[in-house]
C-alpha atoms as a PDB file:
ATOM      1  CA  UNK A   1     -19.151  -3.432  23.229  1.00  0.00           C
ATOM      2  CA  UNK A   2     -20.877  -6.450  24.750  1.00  0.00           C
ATOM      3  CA  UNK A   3     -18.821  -7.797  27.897  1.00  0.00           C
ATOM      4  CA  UNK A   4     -18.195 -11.904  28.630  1.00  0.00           C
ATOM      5  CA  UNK A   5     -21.868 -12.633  29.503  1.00  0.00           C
ATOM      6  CA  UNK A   6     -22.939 -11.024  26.058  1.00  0.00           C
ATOM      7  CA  UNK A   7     -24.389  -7.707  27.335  1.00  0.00           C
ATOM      8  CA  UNK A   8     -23.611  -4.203  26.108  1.00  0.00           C
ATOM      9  CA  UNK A   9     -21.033  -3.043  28.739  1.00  0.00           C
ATOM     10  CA  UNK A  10     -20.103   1.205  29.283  1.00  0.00           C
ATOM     11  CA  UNK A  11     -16.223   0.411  27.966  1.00  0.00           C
ATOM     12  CA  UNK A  12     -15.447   1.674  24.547  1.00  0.00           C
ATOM     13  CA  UNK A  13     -12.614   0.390  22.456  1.00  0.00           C
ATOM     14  CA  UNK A  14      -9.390   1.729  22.745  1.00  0.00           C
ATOM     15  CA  UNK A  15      -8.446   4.426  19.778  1.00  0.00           C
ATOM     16  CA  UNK A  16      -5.047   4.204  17.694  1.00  0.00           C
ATOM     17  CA  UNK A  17      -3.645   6.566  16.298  1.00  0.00           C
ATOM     18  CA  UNK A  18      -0.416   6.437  14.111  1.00  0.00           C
ATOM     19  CA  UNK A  19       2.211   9.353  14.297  1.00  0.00           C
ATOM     20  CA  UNK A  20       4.543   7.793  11.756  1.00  0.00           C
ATOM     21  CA  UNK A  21       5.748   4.637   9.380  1.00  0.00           C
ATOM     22  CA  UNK A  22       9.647   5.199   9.681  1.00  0.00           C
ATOM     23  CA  UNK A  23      12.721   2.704   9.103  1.00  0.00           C
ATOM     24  CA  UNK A  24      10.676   0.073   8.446  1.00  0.00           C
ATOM     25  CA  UNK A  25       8.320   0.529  11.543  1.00  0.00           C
ATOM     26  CA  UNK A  26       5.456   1.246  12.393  1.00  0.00           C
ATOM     27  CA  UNK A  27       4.906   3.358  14.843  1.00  0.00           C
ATOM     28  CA  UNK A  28       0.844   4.756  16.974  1.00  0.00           C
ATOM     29  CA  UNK A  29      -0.064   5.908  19.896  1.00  0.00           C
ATOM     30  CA  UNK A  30      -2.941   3.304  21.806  1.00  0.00           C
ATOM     31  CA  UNK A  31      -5.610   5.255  24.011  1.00  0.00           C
ATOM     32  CA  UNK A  32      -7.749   3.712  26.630  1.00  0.00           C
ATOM     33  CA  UNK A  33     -11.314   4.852  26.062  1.00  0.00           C
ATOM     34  CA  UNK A  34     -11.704   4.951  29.940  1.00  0.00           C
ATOM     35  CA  UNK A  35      -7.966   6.704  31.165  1.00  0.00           C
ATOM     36  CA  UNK A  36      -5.781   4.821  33.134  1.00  0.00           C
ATOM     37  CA  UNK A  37      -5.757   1.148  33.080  1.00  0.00           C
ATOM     38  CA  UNK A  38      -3.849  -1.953  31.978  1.00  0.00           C
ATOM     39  CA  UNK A  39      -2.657  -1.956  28.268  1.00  0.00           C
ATOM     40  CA  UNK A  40      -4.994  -3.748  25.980  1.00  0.00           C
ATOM     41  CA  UNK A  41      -3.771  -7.359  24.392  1.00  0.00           C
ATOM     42  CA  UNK A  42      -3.366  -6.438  20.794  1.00  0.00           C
ATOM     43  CA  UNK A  43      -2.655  -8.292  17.896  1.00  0.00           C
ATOM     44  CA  UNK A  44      -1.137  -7.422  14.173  1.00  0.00           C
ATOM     45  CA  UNK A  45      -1.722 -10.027  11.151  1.00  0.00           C
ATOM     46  CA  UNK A  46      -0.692 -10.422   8.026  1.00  0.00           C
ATOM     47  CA  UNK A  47      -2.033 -12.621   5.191  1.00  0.00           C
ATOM     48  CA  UNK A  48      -3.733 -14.641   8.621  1.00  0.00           C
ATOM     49  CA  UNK A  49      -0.462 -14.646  10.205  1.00  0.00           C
ATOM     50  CA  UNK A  50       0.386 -12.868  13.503  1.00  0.00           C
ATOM     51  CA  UNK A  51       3.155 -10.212  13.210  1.00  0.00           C
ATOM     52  CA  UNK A  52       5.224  -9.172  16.178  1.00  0.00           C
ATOM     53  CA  UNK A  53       4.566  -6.075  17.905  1.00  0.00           C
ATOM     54  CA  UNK A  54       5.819  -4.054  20.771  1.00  0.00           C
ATOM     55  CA  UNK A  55       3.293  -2.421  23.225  1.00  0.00           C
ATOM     56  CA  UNK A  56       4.888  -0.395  25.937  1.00  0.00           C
ATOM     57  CA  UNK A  57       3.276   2.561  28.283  1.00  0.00           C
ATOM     58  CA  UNK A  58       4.165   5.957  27.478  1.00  0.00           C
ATOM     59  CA  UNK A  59       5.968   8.340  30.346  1.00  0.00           C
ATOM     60  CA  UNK A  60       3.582  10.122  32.201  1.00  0.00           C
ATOM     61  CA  UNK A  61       0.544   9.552  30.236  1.00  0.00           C
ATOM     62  CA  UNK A  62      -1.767   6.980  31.882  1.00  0.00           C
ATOM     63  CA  UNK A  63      -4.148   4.811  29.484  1.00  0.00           C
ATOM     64  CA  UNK A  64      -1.894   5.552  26.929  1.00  0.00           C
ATOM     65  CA  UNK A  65       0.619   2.929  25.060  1.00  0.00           C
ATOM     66  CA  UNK A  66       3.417   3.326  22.398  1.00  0.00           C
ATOM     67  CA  UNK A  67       2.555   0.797  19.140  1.00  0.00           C
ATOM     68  CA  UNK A  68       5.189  -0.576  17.431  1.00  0.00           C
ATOM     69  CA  UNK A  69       5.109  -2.473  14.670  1.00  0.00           C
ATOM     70  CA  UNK A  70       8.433  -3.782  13.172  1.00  0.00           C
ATOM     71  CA  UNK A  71       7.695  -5.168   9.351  1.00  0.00           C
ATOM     72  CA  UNK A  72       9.010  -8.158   8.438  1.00  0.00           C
ATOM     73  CA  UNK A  73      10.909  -8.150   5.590  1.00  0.00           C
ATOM     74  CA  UNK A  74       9.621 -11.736   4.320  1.00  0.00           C
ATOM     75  CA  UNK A  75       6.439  -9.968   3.995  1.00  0.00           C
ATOM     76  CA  UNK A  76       7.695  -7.485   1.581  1.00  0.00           C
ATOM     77  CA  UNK A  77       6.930  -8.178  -2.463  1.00  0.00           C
ATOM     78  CA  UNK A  78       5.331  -7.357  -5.495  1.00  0.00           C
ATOM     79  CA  UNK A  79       2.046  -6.347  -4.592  1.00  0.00           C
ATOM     80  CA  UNK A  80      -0.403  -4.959  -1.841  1.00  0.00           C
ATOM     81  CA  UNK A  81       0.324  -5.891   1.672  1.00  0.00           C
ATOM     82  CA  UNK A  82      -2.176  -5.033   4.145  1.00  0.00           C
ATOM     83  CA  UNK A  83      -1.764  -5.247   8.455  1.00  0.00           C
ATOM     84  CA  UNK A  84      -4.548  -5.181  10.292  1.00  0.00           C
ATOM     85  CA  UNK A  85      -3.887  -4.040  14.192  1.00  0.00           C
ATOM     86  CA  UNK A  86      -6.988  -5.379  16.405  1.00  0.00           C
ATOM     87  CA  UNK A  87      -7.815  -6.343  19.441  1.00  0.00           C
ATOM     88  CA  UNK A  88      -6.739  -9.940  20.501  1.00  0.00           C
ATOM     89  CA  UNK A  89      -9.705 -10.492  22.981  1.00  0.00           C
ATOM     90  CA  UNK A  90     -12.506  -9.490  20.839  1.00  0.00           C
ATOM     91  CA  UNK A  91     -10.481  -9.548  17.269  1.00  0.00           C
ATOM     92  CA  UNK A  92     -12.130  -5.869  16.869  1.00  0.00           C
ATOM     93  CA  UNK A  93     -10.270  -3.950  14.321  1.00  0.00           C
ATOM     94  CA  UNK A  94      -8.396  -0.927  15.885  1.00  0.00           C
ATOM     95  CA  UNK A  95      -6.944   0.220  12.650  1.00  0.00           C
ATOM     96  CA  UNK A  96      -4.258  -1.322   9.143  1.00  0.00           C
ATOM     97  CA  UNK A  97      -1.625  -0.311   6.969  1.00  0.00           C
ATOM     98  CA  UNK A  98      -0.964  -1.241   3.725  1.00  0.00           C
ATOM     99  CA  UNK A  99       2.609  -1.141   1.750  1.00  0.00           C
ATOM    100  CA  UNK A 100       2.465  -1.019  -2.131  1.00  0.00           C
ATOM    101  CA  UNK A 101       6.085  -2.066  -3.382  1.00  0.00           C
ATOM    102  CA  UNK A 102       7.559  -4.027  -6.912  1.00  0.00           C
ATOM    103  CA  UNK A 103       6.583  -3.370 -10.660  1.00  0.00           C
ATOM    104  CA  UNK A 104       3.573  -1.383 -11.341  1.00  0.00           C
ATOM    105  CA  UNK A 105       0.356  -3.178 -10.731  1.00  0.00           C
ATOM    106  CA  UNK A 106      -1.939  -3.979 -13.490  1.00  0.00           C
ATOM    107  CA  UNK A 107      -4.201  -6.314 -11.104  1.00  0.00           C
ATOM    108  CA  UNK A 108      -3.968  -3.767  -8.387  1.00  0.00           C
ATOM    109  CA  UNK A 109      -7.301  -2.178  -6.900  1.00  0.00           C
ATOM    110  CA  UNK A 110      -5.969   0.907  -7.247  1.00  0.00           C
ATOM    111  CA  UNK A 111      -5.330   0.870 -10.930  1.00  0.00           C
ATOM    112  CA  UNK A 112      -8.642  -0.676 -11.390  1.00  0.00           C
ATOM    113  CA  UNK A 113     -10.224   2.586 -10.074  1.00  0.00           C
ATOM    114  CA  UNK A 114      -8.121   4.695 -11.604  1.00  0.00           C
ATOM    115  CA  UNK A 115      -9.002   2.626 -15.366  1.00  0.00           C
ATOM    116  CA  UNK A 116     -12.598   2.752 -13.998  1.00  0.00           C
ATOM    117  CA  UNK A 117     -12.226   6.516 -13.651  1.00  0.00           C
ATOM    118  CA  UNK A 118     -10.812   7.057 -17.316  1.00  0.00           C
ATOM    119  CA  UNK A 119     -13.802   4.728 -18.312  1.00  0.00           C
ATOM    120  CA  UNK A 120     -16.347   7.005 -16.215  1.00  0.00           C
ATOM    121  CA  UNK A 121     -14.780  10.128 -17.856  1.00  0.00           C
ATOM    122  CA  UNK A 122     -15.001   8.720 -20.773  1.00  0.00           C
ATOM    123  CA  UNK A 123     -18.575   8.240 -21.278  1.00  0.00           C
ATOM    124  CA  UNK A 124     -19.610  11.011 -19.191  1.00  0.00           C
ATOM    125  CA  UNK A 125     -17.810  13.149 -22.298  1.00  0.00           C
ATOM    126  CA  UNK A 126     -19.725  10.589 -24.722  1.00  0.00           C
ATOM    127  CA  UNK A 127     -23.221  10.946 -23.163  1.00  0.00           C
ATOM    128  CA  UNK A 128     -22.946  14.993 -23.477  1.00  0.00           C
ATOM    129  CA  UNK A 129     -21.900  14.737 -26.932  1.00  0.00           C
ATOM    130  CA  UNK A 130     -25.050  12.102 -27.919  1.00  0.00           C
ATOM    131  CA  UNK A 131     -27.139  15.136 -25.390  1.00  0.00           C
ATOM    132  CA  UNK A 132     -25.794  18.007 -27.531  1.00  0.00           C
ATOM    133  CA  UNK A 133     -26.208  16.340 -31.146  1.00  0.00           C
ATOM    134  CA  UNK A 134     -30.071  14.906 -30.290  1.00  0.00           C
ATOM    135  CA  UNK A 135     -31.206  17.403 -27.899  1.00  0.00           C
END
């Protein structure tokens, strides 16, 4: 990671790691890559709009902070909504989430990949048939 004056420095990003997406929230743990120090200014977005967060230290584990990340309801719809978690200083990305809710998504990436999978199938079975009748 390069430090203020634009040199590589020794600290590593912190590492996030989510133990669950309950009630609404959610919820991961934040480690300092070098122990004990003070909690890292994070920041959640949504469609380029910040999304507020709670960051508090966890008992008796130094260099380590409890995420949590409340959703806001006016950011629920049809659709694919994605929250990224990074790091406010740098804007590296620490980790997302993404909540899939409404009707069934025809434009959805997922369904693309799963059509493009059928497709792939598809022809693979096609291409050993045209194999087995010229070969």
């Amino acid at each position: 990671m390069k430090n203020a004056d634009g040199e590589m420095g020794g600290a590593e990003a912190p590492e996030l790691v989510k133990t669950r997406f309950f009630a609404g929230t959610w919820e991961g743990i934040l480690s300092a890559a070098s122990g004990a120090g003070d909690a890292p200014a994070v920041q959640v977005r949504h469609l380029e709009k910040t999304v507020p967060h709670e960051l508090s230290p966890l008992d008796g584990a130094p260099g380590k902070w409890a995420l949590r990340i409340p959703v806001p309801p006016e950011t629920l719809g049809d659709g694919v909504q994605t929250f990224v978690i990074s790091l406010a200083e740098t804007g590296l990305r620490l980790g997302a989430f993404t909540i899939v809710a409404g009707e069934p998504l025809e434009d959805d990436l997922r369904a693309e990949v799963d059509l493009l999978r059928a497709e792939l199938d598809m022809l693979k079975r096609a291409f050993r048939r045209h194999c087995l009748e010229t070969g």
